[in-house]
N, C-alpha and C. Protein backbone atom coordinates (compact mmCIF):
# COMPACT_ATOMS: atom_id res chain seq x y z
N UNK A 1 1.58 14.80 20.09
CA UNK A 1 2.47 13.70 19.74
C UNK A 1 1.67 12.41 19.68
N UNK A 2 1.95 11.77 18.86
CA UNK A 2 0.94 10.37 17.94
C UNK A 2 1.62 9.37 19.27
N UNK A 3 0.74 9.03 19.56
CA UNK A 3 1.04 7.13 20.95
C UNK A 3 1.12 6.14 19.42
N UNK A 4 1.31 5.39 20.37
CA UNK A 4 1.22 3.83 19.61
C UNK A 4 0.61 2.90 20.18
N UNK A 5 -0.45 1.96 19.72
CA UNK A 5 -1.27 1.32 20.05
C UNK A 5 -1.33 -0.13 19.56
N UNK A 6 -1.48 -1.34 20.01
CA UNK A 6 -1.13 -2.46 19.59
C UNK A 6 -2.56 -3.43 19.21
N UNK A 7 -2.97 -4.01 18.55
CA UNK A 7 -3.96 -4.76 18.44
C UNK A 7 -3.01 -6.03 18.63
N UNK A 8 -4.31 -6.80 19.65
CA UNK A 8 -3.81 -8.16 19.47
C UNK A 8 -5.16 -8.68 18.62
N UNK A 9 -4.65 -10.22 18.10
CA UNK A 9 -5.41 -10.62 17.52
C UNK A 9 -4.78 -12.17 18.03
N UNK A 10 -6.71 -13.10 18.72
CA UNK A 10 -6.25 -14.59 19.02
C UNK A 10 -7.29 -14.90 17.81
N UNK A 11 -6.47 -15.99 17.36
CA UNK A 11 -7.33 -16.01 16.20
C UNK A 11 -7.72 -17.98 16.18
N UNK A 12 -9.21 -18.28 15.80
CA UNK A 12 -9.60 -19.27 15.96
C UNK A 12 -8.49 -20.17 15.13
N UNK A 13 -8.77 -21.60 15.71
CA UNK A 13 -7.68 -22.96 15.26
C UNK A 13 -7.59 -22.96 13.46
N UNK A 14 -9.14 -22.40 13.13
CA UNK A 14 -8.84 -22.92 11.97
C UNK A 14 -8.98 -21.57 10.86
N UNK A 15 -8.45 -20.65 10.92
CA UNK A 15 -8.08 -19.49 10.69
C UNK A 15 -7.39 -19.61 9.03
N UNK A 16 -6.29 -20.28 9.19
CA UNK A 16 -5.71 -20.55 7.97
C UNK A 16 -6.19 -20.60 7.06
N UNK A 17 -7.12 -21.89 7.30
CA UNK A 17 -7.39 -22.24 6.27
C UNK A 17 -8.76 -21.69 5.43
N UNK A 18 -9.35 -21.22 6.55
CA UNK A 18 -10.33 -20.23 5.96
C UNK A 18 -10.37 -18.40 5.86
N UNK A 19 -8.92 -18.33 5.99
CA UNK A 19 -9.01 -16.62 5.93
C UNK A 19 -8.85 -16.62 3.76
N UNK A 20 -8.76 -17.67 2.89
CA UNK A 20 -8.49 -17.64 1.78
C UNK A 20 -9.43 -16.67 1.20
N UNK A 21 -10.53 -17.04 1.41
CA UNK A 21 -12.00 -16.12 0.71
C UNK A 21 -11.38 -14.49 0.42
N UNK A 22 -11.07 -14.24 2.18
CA UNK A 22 -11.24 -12.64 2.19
C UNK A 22 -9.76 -12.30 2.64
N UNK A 23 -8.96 -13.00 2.10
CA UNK A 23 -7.40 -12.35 2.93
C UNK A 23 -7.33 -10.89 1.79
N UNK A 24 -7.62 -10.91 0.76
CA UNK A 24 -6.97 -9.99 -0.32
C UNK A 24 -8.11 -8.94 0.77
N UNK A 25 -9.48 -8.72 1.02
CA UNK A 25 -9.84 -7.59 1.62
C UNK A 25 -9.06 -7.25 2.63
N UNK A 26 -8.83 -8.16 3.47
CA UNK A 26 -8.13 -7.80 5.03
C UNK A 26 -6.49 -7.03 4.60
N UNK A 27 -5.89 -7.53 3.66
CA UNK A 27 -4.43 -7.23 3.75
C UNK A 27 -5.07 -5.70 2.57
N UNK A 28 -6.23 -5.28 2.25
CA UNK A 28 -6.06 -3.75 1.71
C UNK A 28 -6.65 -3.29 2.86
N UNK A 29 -7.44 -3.26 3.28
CA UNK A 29 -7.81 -2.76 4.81
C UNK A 29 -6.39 -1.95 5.27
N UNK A 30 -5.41 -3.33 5.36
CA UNK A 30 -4.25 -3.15 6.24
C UNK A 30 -3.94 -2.14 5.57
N UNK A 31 -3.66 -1.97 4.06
CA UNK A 31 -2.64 -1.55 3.10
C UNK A 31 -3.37 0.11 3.36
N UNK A 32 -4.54 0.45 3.37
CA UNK A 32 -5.15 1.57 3.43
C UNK A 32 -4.72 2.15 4.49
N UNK A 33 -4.72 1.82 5.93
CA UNK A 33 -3.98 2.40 6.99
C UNK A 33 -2.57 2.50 7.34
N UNK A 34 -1.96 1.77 6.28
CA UNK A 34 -0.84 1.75 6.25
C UNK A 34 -0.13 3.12 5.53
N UNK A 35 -1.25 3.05 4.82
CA UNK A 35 -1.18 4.78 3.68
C UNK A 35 -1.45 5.57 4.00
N UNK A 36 -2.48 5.95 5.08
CA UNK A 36 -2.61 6.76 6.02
C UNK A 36 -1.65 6.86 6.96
N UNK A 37 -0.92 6.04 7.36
CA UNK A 37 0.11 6.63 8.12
C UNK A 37 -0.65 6.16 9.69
N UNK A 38 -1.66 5.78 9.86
CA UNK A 38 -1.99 4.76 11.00
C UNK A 38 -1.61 3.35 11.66
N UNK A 39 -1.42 2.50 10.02
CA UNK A 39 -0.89 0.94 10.64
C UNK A 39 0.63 1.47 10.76
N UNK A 40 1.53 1.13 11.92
CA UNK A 40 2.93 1.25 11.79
C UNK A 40 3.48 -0.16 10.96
N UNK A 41 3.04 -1.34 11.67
CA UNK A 41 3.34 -2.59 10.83
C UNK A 41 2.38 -4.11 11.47
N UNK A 42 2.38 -4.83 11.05
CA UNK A 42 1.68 -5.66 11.08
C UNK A 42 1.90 -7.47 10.32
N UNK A 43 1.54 -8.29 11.54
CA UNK A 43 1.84 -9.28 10.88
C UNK A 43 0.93 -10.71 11.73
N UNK A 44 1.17 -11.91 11.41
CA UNK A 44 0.84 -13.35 12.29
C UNK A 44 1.82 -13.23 12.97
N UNK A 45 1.39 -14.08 14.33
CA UNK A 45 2.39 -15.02 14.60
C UNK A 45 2.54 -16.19 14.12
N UNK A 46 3.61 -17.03 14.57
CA UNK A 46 3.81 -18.57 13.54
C UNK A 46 4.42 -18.79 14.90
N UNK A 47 4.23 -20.32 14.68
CA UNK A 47 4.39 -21.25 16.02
C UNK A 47 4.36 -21.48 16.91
N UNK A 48 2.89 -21.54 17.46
CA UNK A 48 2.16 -21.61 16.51
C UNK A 48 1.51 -20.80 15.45
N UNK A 49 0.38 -20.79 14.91
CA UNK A 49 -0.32 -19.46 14.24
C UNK A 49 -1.35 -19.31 14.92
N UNK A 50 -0.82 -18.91 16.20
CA UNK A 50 -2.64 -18.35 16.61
C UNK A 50 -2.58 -17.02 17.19
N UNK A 51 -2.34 -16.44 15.98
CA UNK A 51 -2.38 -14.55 16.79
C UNK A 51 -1.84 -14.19 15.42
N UNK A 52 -2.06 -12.64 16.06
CA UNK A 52 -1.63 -11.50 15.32
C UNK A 52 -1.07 -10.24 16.07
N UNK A 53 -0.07 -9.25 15.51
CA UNK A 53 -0.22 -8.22 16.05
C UNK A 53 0.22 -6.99 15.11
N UNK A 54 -0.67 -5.96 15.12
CA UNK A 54 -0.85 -4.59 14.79
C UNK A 54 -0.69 -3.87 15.36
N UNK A 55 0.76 -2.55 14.89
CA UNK A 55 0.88 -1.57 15.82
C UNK A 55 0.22 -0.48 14.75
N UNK A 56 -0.09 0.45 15.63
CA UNK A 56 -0.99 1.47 15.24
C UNK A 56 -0.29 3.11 16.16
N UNK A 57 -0.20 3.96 15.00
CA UNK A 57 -0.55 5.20 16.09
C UNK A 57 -1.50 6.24 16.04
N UNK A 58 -1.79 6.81 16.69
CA UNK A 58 -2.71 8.11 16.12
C UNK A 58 -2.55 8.69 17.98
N UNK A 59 -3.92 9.21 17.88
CA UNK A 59 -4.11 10.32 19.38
C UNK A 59 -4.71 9.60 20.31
N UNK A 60 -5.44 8.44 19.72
CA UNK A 60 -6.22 7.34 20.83
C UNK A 60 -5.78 5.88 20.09
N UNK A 61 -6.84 5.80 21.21
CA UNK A 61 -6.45 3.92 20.59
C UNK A 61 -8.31 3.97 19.51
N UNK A 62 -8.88 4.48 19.05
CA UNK A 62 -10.04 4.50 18.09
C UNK A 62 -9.38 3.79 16.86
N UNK A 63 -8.39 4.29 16.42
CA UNK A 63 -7.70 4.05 15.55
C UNK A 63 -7.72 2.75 15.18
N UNK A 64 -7.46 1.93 16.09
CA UNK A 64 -6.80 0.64 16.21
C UNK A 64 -8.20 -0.07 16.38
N UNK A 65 -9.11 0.59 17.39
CA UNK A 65 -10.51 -0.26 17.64
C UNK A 65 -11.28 -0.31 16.11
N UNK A 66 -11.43 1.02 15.60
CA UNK A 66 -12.12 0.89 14.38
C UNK A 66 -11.47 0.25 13.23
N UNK A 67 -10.36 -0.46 13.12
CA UNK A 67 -9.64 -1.27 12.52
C UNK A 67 -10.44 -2.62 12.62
N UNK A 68 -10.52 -3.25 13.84
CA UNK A 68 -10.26 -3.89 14.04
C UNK A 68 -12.02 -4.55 13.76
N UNK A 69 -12.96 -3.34 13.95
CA UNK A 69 -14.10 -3.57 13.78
C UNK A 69 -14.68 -3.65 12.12
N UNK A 70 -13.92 -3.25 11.02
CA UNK A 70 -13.84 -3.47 10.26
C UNK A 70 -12.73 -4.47 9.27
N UNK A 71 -12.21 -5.34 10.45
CA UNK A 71 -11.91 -6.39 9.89
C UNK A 71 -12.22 -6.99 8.74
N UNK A 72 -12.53 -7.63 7.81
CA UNK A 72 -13.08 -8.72 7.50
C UNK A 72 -12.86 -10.09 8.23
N UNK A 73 -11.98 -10.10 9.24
CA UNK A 73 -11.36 -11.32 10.05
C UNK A 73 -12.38 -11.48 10.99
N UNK A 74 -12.57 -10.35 11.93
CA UNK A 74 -13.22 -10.00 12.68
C UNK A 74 -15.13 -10.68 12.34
N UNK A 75 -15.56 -9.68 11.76
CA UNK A 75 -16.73 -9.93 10.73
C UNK A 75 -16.75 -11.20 10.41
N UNK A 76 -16.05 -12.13 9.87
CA UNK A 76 -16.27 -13.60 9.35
C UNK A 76 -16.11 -14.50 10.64
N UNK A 77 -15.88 -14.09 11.75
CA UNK A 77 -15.22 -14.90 13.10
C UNK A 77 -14.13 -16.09 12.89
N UNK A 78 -13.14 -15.06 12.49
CA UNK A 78 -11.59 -15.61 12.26
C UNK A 78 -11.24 -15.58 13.52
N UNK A 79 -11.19 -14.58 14.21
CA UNK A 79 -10.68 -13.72 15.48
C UNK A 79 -11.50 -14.29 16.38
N UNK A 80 -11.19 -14.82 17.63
CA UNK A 80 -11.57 -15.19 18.73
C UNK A 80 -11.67 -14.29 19.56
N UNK A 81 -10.85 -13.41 19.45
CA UNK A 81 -10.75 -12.18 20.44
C UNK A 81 -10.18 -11.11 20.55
N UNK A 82 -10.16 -9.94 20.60
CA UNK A 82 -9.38 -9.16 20.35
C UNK A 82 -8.58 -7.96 21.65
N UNK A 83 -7.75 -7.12 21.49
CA UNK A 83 -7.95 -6.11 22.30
C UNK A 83 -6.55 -5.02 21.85
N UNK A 84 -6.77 -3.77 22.59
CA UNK A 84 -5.88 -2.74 22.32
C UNK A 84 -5.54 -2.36 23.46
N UNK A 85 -3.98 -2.42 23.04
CA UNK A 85 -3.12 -1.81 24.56
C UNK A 85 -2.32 -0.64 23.87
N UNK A 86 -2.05 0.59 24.54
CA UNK A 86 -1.83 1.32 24.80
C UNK A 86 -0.11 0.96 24.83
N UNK A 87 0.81 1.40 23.84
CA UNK A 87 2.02 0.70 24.09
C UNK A 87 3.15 1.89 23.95
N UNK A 88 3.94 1.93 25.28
CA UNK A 88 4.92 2.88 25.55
C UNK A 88 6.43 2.23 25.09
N UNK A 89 6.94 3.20 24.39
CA UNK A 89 7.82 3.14 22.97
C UNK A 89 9.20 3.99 24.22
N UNK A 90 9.86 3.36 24.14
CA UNK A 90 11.04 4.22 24.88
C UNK A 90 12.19 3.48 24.46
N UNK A 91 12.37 2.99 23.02
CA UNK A 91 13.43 3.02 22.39
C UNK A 91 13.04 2.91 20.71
N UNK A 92 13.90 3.92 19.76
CA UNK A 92 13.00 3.61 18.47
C UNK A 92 11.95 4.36 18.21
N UNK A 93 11.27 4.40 16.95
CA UNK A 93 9.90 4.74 16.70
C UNK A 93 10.01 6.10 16.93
């Protein structure tokens, strides 16, 4: 049975305005695991905008780490920081 796994994402102040270059790579990244049946869903936060979060499932949390390492967000140091939690689903999903 597939877990679910959460990426957070803190993402530097000025993120916005420079994710323009490479957002179209990052959102097929997304779109590719999304087709795989790995990203469950994904989005920013707003208000402020300093985060993100990605749920993910598979058998580990790899899933979600090797995501995250092939960022382009990541890679360009959009992302201040990252991490994967392990997230127990007991309603839904």
């Amino acid at each position: 049975m597939a877990q679910h796994y959460i990426l957070f994402y803190d993402t530097e102040d000025d993120y916005i305005t420079r994710r323009a270059p490479i957002r179209e790579e990052h959102l097929r990244l997304a779109q590719q695991h999304a087709d795989a049946g790995s990203l469950v869903m994904a989005g920013a936060l707003a208000d402020p905008p300093d985060g993100a979060v990605l749920i993910f499932q598979g058998d580990g949390p790899e899933v979600a780490e090797a995501f995250a390492h092939n960022d382009p967000y990541v890679k360009n140091g959009l992302i201040r920081q990252w991490r994967v939690r392990k997230w127990t689903v007991v309603v839904g999903g």
